[in-house]
Every structure is written in C-alpha cells, then in structure tokens.
Protein backbone atom coordinates (compact mmCIF):
# COMPACT_ATOMS: atom_id res chain seq x y z
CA UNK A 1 -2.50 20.49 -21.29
CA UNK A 2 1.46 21.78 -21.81
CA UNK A 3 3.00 21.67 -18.95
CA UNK A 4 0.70 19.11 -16.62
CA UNK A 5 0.55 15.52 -17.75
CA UNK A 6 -2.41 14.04 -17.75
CA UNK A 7 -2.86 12.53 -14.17
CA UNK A 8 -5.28 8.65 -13.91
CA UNK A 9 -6.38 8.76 -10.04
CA UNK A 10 -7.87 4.98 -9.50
CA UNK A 11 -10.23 4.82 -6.46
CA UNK A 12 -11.38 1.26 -6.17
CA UNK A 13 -14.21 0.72 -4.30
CA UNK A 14 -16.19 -2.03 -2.28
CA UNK A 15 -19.32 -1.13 -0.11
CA UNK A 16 -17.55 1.82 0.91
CA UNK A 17 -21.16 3.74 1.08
CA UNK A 18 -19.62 5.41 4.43
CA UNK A 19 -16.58 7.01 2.89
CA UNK A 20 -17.02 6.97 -1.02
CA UNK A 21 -18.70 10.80 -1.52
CA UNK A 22 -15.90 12.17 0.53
CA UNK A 23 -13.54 11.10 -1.29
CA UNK A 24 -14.75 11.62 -4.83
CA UNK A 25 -15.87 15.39 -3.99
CA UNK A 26 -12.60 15.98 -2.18
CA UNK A 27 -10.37 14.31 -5.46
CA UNK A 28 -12.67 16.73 -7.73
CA UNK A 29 -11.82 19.90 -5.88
CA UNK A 30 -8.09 19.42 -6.41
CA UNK A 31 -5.95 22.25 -8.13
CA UNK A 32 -4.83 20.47 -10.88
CA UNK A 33 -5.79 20.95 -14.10
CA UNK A 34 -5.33 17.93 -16.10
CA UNK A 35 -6.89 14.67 -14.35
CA UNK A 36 -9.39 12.23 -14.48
CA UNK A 37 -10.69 9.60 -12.02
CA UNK A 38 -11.59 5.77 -12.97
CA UNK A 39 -13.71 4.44 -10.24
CA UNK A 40 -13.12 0.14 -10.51
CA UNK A 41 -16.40 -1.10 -8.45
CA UNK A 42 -15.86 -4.06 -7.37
CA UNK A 43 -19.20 -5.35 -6.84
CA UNK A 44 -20.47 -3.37 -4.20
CA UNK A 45 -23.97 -4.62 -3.11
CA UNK A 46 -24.09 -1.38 -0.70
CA UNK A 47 -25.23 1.16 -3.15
CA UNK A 48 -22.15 3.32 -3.39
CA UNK A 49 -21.88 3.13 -6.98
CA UNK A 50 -25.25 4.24 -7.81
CA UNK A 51 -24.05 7.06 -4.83
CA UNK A 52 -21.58 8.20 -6.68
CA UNK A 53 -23.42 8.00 -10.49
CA UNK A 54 -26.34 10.22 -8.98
CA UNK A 55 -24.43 12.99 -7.95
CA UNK A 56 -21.10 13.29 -9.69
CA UNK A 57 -22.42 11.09 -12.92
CA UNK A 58 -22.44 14.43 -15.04
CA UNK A 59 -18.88 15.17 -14.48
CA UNK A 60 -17.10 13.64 -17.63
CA UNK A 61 -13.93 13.48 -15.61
CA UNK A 62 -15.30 10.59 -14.24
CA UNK A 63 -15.39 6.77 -15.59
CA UNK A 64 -16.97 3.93 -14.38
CA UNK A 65 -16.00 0.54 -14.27
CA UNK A 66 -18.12 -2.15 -12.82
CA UNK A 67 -16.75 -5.46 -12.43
CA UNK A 68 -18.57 -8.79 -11.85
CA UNK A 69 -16.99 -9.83 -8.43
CA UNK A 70 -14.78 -8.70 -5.47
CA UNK A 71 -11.59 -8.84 -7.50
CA UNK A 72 -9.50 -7.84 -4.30
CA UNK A 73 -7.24 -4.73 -4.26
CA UNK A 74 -4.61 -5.94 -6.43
CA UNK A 75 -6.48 -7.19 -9.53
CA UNK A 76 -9.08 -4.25 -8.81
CA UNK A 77 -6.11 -1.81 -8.91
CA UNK A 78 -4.83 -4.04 -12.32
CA UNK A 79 -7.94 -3.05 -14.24
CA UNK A 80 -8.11 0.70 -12.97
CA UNK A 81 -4.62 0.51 -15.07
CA UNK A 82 -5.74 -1.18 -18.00
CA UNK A 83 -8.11 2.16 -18.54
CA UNK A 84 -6.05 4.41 -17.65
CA UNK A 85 -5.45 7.28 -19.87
CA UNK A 86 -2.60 9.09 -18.07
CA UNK A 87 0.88 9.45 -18.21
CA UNK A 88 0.94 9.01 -14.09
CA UNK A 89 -1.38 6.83 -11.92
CA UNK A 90 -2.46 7.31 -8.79
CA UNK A 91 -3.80 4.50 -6.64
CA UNK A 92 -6.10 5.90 -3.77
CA UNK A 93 -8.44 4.24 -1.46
CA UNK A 94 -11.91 5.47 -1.03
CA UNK A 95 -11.61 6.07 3.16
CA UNK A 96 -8.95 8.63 2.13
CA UNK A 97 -10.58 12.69 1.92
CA UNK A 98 -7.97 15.15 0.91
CA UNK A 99 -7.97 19.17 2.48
CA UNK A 100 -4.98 19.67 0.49
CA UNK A 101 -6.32 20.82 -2.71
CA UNK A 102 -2.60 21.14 -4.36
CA UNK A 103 -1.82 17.85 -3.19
CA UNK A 104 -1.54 16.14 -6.61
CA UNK A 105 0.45 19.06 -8.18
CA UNK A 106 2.82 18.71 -5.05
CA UNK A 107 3.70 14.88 -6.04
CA UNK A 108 3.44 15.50 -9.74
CA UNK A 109 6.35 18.47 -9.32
CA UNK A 110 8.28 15.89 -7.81
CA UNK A 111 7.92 13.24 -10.96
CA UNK A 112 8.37 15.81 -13.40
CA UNK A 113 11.90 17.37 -11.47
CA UNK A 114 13.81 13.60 -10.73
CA UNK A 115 12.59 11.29 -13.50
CA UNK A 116 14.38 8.31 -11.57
CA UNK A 117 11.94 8.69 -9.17
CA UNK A 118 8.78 6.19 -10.10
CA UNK A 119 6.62 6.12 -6.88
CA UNK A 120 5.76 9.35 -4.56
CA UNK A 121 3.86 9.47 -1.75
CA UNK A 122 1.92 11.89 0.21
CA UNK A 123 2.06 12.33 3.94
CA UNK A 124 -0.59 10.26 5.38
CA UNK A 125 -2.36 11.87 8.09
CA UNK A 126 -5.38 10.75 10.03
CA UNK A 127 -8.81 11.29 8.96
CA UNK A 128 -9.88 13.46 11.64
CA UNK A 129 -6.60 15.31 13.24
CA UNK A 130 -3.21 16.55 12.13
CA UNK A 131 -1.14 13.23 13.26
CA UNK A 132 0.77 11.01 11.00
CA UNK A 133 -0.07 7.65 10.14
CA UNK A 134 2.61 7.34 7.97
CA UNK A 135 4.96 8.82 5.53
CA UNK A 136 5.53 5.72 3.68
CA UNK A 137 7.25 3.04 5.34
CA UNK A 138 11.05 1.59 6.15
CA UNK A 139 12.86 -0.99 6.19
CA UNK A 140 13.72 -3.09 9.37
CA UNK A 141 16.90 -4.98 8.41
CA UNK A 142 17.47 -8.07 9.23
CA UNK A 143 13.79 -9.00 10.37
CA UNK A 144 12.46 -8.34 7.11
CA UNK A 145 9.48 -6.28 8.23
CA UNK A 146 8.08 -2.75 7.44
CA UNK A 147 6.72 0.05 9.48
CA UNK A 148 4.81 3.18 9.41
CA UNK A 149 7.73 5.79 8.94
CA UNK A 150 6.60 9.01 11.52
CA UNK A 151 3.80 7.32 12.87
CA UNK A 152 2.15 9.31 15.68
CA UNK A 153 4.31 12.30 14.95
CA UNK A 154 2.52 15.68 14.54
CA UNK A 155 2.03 16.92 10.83
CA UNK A 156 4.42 20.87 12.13
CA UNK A 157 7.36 18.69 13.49
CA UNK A 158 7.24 16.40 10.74
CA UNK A 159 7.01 19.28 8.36
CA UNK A 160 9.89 20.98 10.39
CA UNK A 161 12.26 17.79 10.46
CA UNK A 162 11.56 16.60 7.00
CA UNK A 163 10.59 19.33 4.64
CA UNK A 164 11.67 18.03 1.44
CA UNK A 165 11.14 14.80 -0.53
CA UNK A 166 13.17 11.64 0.75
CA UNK A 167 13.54 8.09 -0.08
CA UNK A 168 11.40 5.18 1.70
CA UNK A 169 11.48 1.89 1.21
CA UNK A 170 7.74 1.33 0.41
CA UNK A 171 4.61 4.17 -0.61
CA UNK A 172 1.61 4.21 1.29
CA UNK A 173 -1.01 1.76 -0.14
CA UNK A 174 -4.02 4.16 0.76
CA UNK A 175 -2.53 6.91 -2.05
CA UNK A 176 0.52 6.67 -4.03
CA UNK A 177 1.82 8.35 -7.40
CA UNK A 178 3.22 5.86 -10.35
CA UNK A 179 5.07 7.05 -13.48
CA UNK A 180 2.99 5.20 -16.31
CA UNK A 181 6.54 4.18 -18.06
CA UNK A 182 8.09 2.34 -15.06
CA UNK A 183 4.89 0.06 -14.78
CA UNK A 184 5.38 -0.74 -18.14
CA UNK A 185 8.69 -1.87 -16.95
CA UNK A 186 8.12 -3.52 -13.38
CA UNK A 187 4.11 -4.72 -13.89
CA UNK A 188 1.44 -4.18 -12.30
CA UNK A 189 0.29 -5.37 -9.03
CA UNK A 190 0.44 -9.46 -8.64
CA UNK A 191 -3.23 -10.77 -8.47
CA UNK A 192 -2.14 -13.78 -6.08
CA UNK A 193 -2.23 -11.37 -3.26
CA UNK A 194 -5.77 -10.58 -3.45
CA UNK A 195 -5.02 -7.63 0.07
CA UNK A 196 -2.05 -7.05 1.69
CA UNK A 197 1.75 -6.50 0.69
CA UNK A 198 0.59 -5.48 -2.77
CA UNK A 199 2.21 -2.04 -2.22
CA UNK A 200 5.52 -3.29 -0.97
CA UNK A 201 5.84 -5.74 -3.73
CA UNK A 202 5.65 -3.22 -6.24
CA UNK A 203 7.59 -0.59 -4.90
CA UNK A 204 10.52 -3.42 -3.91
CA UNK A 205 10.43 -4.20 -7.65
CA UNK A 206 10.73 -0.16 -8.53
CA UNK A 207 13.70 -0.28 -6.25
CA UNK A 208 15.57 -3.10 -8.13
CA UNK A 209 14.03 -1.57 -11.52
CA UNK A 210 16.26 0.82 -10.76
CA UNK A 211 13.92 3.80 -9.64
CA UNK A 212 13.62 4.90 -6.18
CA UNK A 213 10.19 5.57 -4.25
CA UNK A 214 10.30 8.58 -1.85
CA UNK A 215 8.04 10.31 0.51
CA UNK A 216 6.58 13.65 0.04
CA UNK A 217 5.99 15.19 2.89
CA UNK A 218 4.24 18.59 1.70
CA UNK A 219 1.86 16.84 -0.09
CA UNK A 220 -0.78 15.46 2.04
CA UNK A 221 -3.97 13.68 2.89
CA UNK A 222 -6.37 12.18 5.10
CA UNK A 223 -6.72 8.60 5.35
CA UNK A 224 -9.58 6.79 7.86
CA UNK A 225 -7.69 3.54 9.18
CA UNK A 226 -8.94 0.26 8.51
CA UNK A 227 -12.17 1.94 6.79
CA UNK A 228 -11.45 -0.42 3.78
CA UNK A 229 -11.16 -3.65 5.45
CA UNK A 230 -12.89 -5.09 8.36
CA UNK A 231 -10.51 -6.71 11.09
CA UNK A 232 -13.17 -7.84 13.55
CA UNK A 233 -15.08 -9.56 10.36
CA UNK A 234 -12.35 -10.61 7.95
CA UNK A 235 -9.24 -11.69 10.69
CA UNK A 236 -8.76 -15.32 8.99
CA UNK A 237 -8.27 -13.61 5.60
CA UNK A 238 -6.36 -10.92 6.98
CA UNK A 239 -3.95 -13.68 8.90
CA UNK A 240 -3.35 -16.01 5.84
CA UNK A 241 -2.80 -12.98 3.57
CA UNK A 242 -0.21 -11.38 5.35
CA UNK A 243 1.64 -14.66 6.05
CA UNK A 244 1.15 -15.48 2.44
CA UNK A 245 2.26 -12.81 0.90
CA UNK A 246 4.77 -11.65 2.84
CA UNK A 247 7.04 -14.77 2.17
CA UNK A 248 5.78 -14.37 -1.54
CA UNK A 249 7.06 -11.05 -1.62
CA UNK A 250 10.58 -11.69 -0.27
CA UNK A 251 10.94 -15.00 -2.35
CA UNK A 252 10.43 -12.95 -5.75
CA UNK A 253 12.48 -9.67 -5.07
CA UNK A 254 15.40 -10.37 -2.66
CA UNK A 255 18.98 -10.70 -4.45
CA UNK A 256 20.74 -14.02 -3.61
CA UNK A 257 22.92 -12.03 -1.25
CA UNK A 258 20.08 -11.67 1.19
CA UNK A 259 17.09 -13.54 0.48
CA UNK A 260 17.97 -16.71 2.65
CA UNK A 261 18.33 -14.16 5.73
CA UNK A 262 15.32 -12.42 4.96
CA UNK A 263 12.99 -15.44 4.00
CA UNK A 264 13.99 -16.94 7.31
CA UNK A 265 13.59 -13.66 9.61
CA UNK A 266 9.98 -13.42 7.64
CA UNK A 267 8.99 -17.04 9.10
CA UNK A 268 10.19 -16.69 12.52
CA UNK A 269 8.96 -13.32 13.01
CA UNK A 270 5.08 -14.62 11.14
CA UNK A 271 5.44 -17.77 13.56
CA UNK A 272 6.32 -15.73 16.70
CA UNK A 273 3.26 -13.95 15.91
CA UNK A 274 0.71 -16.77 15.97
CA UNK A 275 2.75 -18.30 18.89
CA UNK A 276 2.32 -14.79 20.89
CA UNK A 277 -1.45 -14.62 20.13
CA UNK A 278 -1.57 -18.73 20.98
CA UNK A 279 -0.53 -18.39 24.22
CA UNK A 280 -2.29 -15.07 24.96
CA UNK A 281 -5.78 -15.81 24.19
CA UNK A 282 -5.56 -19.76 24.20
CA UNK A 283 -7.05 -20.67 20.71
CA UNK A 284 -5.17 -21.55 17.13
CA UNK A 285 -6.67 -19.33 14.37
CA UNK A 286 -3.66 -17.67 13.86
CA UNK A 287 -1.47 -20.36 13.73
CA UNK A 288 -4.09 -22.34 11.70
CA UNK A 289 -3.74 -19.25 8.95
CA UNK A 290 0.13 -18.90 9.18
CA UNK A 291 0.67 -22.49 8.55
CA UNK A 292 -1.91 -22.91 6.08
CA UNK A 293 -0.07 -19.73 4.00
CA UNK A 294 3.22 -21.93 4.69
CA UNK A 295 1.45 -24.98 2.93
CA UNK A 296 0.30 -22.57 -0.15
CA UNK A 297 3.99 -20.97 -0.80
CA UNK A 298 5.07 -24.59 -0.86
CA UNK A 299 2.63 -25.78 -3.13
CA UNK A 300 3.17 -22.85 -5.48
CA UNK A 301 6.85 -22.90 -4.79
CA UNK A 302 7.17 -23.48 -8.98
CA UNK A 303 5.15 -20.70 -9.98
CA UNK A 304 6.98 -18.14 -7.67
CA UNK A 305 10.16 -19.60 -8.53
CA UNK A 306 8.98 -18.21 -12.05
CA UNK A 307 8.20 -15.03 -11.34
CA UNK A 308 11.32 -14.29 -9.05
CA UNK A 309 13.38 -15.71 -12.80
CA UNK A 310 11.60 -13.65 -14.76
CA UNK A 311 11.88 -10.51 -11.92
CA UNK A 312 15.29 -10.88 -11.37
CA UNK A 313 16.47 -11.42 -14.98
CA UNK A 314 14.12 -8.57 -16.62
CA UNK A 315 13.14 -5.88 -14.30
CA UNK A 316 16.64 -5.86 -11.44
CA UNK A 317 18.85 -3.50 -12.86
CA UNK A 318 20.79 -2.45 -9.65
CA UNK A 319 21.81 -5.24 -7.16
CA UNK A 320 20.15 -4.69 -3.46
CA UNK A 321 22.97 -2.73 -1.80
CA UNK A 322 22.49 0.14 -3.98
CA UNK A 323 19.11 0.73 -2.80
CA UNK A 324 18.73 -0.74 0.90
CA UNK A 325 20.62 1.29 2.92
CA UNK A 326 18.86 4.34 1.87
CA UNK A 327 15.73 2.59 3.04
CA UNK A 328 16.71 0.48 6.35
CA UNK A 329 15.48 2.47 9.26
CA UNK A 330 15.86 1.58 12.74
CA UNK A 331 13.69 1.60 15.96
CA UNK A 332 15.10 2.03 19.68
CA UNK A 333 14.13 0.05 22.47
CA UNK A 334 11.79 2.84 23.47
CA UNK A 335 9.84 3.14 20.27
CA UNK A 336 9.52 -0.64 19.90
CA UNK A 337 7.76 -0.62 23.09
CA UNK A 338 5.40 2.25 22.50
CA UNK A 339 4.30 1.08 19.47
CA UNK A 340 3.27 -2.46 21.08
CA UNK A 341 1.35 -0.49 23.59
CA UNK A 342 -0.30 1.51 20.89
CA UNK A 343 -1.90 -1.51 19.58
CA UNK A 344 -3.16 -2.90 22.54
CA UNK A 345 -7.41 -1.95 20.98
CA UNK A 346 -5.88 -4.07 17.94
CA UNK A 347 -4.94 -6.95 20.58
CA UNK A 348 -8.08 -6.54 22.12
CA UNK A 349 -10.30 -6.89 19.00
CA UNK A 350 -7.80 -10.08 18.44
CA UNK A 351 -8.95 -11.78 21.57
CA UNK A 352 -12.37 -11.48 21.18
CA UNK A 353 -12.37 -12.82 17.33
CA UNK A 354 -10.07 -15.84 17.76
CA UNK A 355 -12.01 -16.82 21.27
CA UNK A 356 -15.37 -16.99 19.13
C-alpha cells in the first residue's frame, strides 16, 4: 500500500499455550494497514499451534511455519526472516500483548523519517501495570554489561522525561523493529547462541554497520517477564548461555581499541557472579556453567576469530567512538543498590535450584 511498507512481525513460539492467543489477537488488532505475521513453531508439543490454526487459521495475514525441533530463539528468529515478505521485520515474543493499537505505525514513522536508523524499539512495559521494564538497554562502560534503561520507572514520567525517540545501545529482545536492507548488510542473528545476547549482538553490529538503534518511547507494549523461558527449570542453560555468549559477543564486535578491556571486565564480572552465588548458597552449578562456557570460547576460539574478520572487515563502517558514547549510561551508588535488592525473588529461586 503507498505510503506504509509492508511490515513482517515474527512471533516465534514454543509451548507458549499460556500467552500465544493474546498475543496473536492483540498483533491483529493493530492500526496498521499493511502487515503480516509469520508464526516460526518451534516444535511445541503443548498445543499452541493447533491454538492458534483453530481460531485465527482463516486470517490470510497469517503464515505458518512448523519446524522439526526447538531451534532456539536465534535460528527460530533466522527462519521467520528467510519468509519474510516485508520491507521491515519485527521480532516479537509471544508473552508480549500490545493495548497500543498504533504501536507499529509509531516505530514505522520513525524508520521511514531517519533512514540511518535500523533498529527501533518500543517502550516495554509490564504485562499487567503501567511500569517500565525497559526502554531498551545501555551501556555500562568499562564493565562491559547492559541494563534495562528506565526500569521501574512509571510509563507518565517516562513519557514526560523522554518524549521523543533516542539512541540506546541495544533494542529490547521481546519486540524490536529491523529495516530489511541493513540485515542484508549486518546478518541475521548468530545460531551459536541458541538464547541469550542474540539481541545485543545484532544491534552492536548495527552500531558499527553504521546505523544507530534508538528507543521509542511512544510506542509501546506489554511484555510478561520470563514467560518465554523457565529460570527455575532451565538455570544450567541459562548460566552457560549467558557466560557463553556474552564473551562471544564482545570477541566479534569490539574495535581493537577496546576489546582487551572489555573481554576482560566480561570475565571478571561472569566469574564474580558464580563466585557470589558459590559462597552464598554453598554449591558449584554456576561456576560449573561459567567455566564450562570458558572451555567452549576456547575451543571455538578459530571460528569466532572468523567471524569477528569477516565482521570487522565487511559490516564496521564507523570505528567504536563514534557510536559509544551516545550509548554508555551510568548508574549511581543508589540505583546499583536498589536494583540488587529488586532481585532478591531472582536470588531466591537461585538458591533453591543450585541446592537441589
């Protein structure tokens, strides 16, 4: 249709029978007039696909892809891609349900007015209330971490301190926009992470591709934390992935001006982790997983030395201090220690797994 691109929303789904028609119904019932949805199943054994089929099967907006096996959100996401028809993609997880029905023309405005923007974001707000989870997330230089950007704030004084797009360091995983042409030029999402740091892997590479990745805060929707993945049942995966990939992540797209500082910050700061949770609760899962991700970096230490070459020699076009100090954010004292309190229920659940 002139004048609205044609939009590719991805919702990739894995026995997510509890959120799944939510989310579908609320995508449908967006004011937009030129989109479709690709479902990627990936395997569910819950009955959510056949869900979904039954009561929104007639809508031809709608495609379904079924794939053979849990592919993981990354090469899940890959194949949502491959099918997609649009000239943006959005990448949405099924525990998100959106009240906003102009939500998608909100972050497609944005594309379509700065095209050196290539990822947008919506404000993420709970599921059930008007609090931020996050509005993308920053950059903590020099520990080499991100964190929710707004987290905890109300959606009115977010709204009244930041009413107009601005730049982040990494889009929120659980719904993001991507212009079609800059995939093309970064790739897609690497399939070695299988969960976890997917996100900020790609948008670090849109950074250094030379496109920025900003936050927009009118745009907004509702995203159920953790409904995807299971903590309690999945913490050894969850452990190794994050240790994994976040090393990955910082081998491949850090310049040679900073990548020793922030590949070192990234271990102490994984192994201060597992050390913390050691000494806490008295048992070695943790440290078991972040060592065990040390041994597989090291092992594929060739292969990511390959894709950092082939990263930094075809997609970089701007060197790392045009781009990071838009996106370094820092945290007092104060707000450091509230958000440690804030997760004592994730502690908690912690304790209990690794002391099974």
């Amino acid at each position: 249709m002139e004048g609205y691109p044609l939009v590719s929303i991805i919702v990739l789904n894995y026995n997510s029978m509890k959120f799944i028609k939510t989310c579908i119904e609320s995508v449908l019932q967006s004011c937009y007039p030129n989109f479709e949805v690709v479902l990627v199943d990936n395997d569910s054994n819950d009955g959510s696909v056949e869900l979904i089929r039954t009561i929104f099967g007639d809508d031809k907006r709608i495609r379904f892809i079924c794939n053979t096996e849990n592919y993981g959100y990354a090469k899940g996401n890959n194949i949502g891609m491959e099918h997609a028809k649009g000239d943006y993609v959005v990448i949405i997880n099924p525990d998100v349900r959106i009240y906003d029905r102009f939500w998608l023309k909100k972050l497609v405005d944005v594309m379509l007015t700065d095209e050196s923007i290539g990822i947008a974001t919506p404000a993420i707000l709970s599921y059930d209330s008007e609090n931020v989870q996050a509005t993308g997330m920053g950059f903590l230089y020099p520990f080499c971490t991100v964190f929710a950007l707004h987290k905890n704030w109300s959606y009115s004084s977010l709204l009244k301190k930041c009413p107009r797009p601005f730049p982040v360091f990494v889009a929120g995983g659980e719904c993001m926009i991507v212009r079609k042409e800059v995939l093309d030029h970064i790739g897609v999402f690497d399939t070695t992470y299988f969960m976890y740091y997917e996100e900020v892997d790609l948008c670090w590479r849109t950074w250094i591709g030379g496109f920025s990745v900003v936050a927009v805060p009118t745009s907004v929707v509702h995203h159920y934390s953790g409904g995807s993945t299971d903590v309690n049942k999945n913490y050894p995966l969850v452990a190794y992935c994050y240790a994994k990939n976040s090393t990955r992540t910082v081998l491949k797209n850090a310049g040679s001006k900073y990548v020793f500082v922030l590949l070192m910050s990234a271990q102490l700061l994984g192994l201060a982790g597992k050390l913390y949770i050691l000494l806490r609760c008295g048992r070695v899962e943790g440290l078991y997983q972040y060592l065990r991700a040390l041994w597989s970096n090291l092992k594929n230490l060739p292969e990511i030395m390959v894709q950092r070459k082939e990263i930094q020699r075809r997609v970089r076009q701007v060197d790392d201090d045009e781009y990071l100090w838009k996106v370094v954010r820092h945290l007092s004292l104060g707000e450091m220690i509230r958000r440690h309190n804030s997760t004592a229920t994730f502690r908690a659940q912690m304790k209990k797994i690794i002391r099974k």
